[in-house]
Protein backbone atom coordinates (compact mmCIF):
# COMPACT_ATOMS: atom_id res chain seq x y z
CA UNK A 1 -65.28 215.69 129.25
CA UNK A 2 -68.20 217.38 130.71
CA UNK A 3 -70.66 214.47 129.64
CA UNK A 4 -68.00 212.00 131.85
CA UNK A 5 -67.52 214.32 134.77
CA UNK A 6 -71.57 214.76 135.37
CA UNK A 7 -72.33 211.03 134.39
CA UNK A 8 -69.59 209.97 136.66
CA UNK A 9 -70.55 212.30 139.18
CA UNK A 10 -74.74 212.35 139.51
CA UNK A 11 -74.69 209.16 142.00
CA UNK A 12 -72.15 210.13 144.45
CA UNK A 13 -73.93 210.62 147.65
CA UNK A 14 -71.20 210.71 150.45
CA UNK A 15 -70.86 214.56 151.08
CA UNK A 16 -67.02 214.33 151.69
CA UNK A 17 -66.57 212.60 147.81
CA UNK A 18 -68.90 215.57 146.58
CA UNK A 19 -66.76 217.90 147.61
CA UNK A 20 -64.07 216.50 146.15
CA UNK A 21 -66.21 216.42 142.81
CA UNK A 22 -67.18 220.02 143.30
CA UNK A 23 -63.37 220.47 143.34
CA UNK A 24 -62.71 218.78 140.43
CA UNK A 25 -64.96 220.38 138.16
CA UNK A 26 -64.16 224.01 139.67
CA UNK A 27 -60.48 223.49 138.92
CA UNK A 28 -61.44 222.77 135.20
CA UNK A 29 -63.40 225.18 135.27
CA UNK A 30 -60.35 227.64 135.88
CA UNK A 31 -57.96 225.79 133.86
CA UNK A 32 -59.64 223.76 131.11
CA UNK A 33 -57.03 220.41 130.73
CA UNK A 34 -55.84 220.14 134.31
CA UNK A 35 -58.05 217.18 134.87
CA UNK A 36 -58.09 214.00 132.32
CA UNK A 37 -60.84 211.12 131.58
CA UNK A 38 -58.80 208.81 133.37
CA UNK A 39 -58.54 211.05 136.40
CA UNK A 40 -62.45 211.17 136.38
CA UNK A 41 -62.67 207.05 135.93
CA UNK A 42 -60.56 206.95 138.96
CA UNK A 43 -62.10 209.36 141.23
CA UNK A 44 -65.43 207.18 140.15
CA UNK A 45 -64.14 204.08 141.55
CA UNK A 46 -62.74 205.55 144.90
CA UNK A 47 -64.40 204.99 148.05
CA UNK A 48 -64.68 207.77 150.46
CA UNK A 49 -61.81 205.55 152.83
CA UNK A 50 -59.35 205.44 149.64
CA UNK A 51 -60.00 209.67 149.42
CA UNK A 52 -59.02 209.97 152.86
CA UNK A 53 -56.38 207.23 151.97
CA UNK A 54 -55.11 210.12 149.32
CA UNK A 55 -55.49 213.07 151.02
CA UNK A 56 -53.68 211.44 154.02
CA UNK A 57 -50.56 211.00 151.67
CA UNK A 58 -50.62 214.11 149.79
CA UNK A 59 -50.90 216.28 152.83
CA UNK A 60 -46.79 214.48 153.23
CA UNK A 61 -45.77 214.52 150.35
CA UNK A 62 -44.04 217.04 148.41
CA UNK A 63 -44.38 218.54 144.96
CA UNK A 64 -41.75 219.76 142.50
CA UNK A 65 -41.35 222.40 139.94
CA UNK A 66 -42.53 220.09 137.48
CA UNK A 67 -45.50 219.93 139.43
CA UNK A 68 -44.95 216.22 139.95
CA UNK A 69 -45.72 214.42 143.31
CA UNK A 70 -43.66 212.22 145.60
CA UNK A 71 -44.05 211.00 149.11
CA UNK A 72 -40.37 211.07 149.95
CA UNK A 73 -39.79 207.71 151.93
CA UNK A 74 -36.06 207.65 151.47
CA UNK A 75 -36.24 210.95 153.53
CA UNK A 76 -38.91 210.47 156.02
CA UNK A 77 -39.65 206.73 156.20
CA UNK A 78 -39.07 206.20 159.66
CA UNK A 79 -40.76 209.41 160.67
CA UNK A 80 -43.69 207.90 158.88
CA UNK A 81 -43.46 205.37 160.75
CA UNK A 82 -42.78 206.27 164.05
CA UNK A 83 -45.66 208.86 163.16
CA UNK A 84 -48.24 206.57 162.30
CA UNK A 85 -47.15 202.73 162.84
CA UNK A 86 -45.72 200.65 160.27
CA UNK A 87 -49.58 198.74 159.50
CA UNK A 88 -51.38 201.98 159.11
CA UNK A 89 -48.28 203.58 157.01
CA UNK A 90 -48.55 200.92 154.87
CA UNK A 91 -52.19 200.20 154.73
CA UNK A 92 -52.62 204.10 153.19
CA UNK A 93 -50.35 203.18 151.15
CA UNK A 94 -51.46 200.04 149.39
CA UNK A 95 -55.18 201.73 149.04
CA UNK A 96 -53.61 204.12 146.06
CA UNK A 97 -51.16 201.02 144.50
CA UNK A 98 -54.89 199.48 143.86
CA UNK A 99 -55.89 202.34 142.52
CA UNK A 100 -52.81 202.52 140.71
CA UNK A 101 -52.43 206.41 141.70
CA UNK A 102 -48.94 206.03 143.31
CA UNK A 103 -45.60 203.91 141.73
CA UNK A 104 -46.25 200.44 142.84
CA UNK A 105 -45.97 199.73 146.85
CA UNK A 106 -41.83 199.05 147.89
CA UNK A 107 -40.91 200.06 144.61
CA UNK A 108 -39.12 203.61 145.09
CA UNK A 109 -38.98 206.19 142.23
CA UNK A 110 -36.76 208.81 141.94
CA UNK A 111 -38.19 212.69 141.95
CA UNK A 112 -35.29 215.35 140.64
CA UNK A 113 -35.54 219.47 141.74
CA UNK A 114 -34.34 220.89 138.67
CA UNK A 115 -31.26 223.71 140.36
CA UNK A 116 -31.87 227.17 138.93
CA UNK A 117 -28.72 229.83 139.52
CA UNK A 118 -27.92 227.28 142.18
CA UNK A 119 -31.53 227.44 143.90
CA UNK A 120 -34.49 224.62 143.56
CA UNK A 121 -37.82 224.95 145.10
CA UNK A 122 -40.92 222.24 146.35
CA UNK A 123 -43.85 222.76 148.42
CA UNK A 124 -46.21 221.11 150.59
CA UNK A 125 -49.96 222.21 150.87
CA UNK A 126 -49.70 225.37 150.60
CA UNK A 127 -45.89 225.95 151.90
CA UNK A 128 -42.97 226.73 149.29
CA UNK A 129 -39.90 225.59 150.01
CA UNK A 130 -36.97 227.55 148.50
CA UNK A 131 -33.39 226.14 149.09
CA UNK A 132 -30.36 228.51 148.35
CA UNK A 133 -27.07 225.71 148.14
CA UNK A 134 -24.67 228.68 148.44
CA UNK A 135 -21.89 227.49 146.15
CA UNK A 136 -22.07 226.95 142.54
CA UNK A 137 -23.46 223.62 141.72
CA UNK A 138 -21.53 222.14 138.62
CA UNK A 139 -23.34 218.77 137.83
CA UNK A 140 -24.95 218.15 141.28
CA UNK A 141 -28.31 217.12 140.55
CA UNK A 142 -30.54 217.12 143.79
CA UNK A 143 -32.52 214.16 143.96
CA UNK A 144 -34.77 211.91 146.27
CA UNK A 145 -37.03 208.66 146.18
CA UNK A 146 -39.89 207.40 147.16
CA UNK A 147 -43.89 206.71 145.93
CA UNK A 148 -44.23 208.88 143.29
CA UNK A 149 -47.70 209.49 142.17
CA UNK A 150 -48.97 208.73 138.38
CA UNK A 151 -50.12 210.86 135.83
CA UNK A 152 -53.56 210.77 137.11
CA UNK A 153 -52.90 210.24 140.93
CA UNK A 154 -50.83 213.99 140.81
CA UNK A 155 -54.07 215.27 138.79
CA UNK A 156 -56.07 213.76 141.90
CA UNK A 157 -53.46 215.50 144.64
CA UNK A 158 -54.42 218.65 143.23
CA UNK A 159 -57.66 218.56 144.86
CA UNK A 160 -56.25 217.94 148.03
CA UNK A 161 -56.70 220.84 150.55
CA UNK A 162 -55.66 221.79 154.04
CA UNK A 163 -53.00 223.08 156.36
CA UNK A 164 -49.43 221.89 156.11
CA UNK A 165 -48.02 219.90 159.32
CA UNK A 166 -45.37 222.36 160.44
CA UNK A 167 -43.42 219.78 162.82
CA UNK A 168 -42.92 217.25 159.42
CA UNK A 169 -41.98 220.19 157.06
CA UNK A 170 -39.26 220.75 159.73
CA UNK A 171 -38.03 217.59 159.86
CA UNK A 172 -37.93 216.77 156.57
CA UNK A 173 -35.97 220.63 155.83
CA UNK A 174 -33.41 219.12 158.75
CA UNK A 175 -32.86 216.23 156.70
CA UNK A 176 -32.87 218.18 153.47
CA UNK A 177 -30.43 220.05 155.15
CA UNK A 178 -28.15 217.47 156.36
CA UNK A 179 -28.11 215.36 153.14
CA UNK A 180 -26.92 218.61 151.38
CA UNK A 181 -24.08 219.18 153.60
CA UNK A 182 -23.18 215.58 153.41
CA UNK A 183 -22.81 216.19 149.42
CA UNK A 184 -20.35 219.06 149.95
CA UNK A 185 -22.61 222.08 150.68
CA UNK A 186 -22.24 223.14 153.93
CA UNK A 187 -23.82 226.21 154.20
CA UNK A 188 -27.70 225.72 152.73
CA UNK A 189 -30.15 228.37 153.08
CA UNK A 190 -33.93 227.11 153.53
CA UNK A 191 -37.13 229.15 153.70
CA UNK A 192 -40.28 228.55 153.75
CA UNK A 193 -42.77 230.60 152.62
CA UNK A 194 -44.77 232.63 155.60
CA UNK A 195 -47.79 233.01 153.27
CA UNK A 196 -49.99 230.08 151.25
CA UNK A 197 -48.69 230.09 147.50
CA UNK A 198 -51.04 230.79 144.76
C-alpha cells in the first residue's frame, strides 16, 4: 500500500490535489485499512476539476450509520437545481459517473437509516443529524434515493473537508420532516448537533 500511495503520489504538482494526498495518507495513517488500492488508482487519475467535482457533491450529500454515502436527489433534486442550474448540477455529476465514484448518472439507488429504539441518525460535514420518530416503529424502514457513492468513491468522501451549508441541512430536515409525517409520524423530533462530530 505504501509503495502505491508514494508512487502514485510523487508527480502530483497541483497544491489543492496534494492536499488531498496529504489527507489520504494521514487518515491511514490513523486507521490503517480505511483507504484501498483502488481508492489510490482513482485519486491518481482525477484532475484537480473532478476533486472539486467531488468535494462539491459530498459537501450535499449525506452519510449513514453504515458510513455509506448518498446525494439524496429524491429529497433535494429541485433544490439542487434551483441552487445551482440544471447544466452545472448535472455536469458535477457526470465528472464522478466517469470516474465511476457515484451509482451511474439517472440511475437512483436506495440508502436505508437503520431505526434504533425508534431513532436513526446521518450527518453532513461535520453535522449529526439525530431524528427521534416518537411512536414505535413496527416495520417502517426509513429510506431515500439518489447517487450513491461506490466502495471507493465513499473512501474518497472521507477526505472531504469543510463547513456544512446550514440553509440546505434545513431544507432537507423540512423535507425529512414532512415525508415522516406523511408516513404516519406526526410528531418527529430533529436535532442537529451544535458541535462538529468526531
Amino acid at each position: 500500500w505504501v509503495i502505491q500511495f508514494f508512487e502514485s503520489a510523487e508527480d502530483v504538482s497541483s497544491e489543492e490535489m496534494q492536499v488531498i494526498w496529504a489527507r489520504l495518507l494521514a487518515g491511514e495513517v490513523k486507521r490503517p485499512g480505511t483507504f484501498s488500492k483502488r481508492a489510490i488508482h482513482a485519486l491518481k487519475l482525477m484532475s484537480t476539476r473532478e476533486a472539486q467535482a467531488l468535494k462539491a457533491l459530498v459537501e450535499y450529500s449525506i452519510k449513514n450509520e453504515m458510513g455509506e454515502f448518498l446525494l439524496p436527489t429524491s429529497y433535494m433534486g429541485e433544490y439542487f437545481r434551483e441552487r445551482f442550474g440544471d447544466y452545472a448540477y448535472r455536469k458535477q455529476g457526470a465528472y464522478l459517473d466517469h470516474l465511476n465514484l457515484i451509482t451511474v448518472y439517472n440511475f437512483p439507488a436506495t440508502m436505508v437509516f437503520p431505526i434504533n429504539n425508534g431513532e436513526f441518525s446521518f450527518s453532513l460535514l461535520d453535522r449529526n443529524v439525530k431524528v427521534s420518530l416518537g411512536k414505535p416503529v413496527g416495520d417502517f424502514k426509513m429510506r431515500t434515493q439518489g447517487q450513491k457513492f461506490t466502495s471507493f468513491g465513499k473512501e474518497l468522501a472521507l477526505l472531504v473537508t469543510g463547513d456544512y451549508d446550514e440553509g440546505y441541512l434545513t431544507a432537507l430536515c423540512k423535507r425529512i420532516e414532512g415525508q415522516l409525517k406523511e408516513r404516519g409520524f406526526p410528531s418527529p423530533i430533529i436535532e442537529i448537533s451544535p458541535e462538529p462530530t468526531v
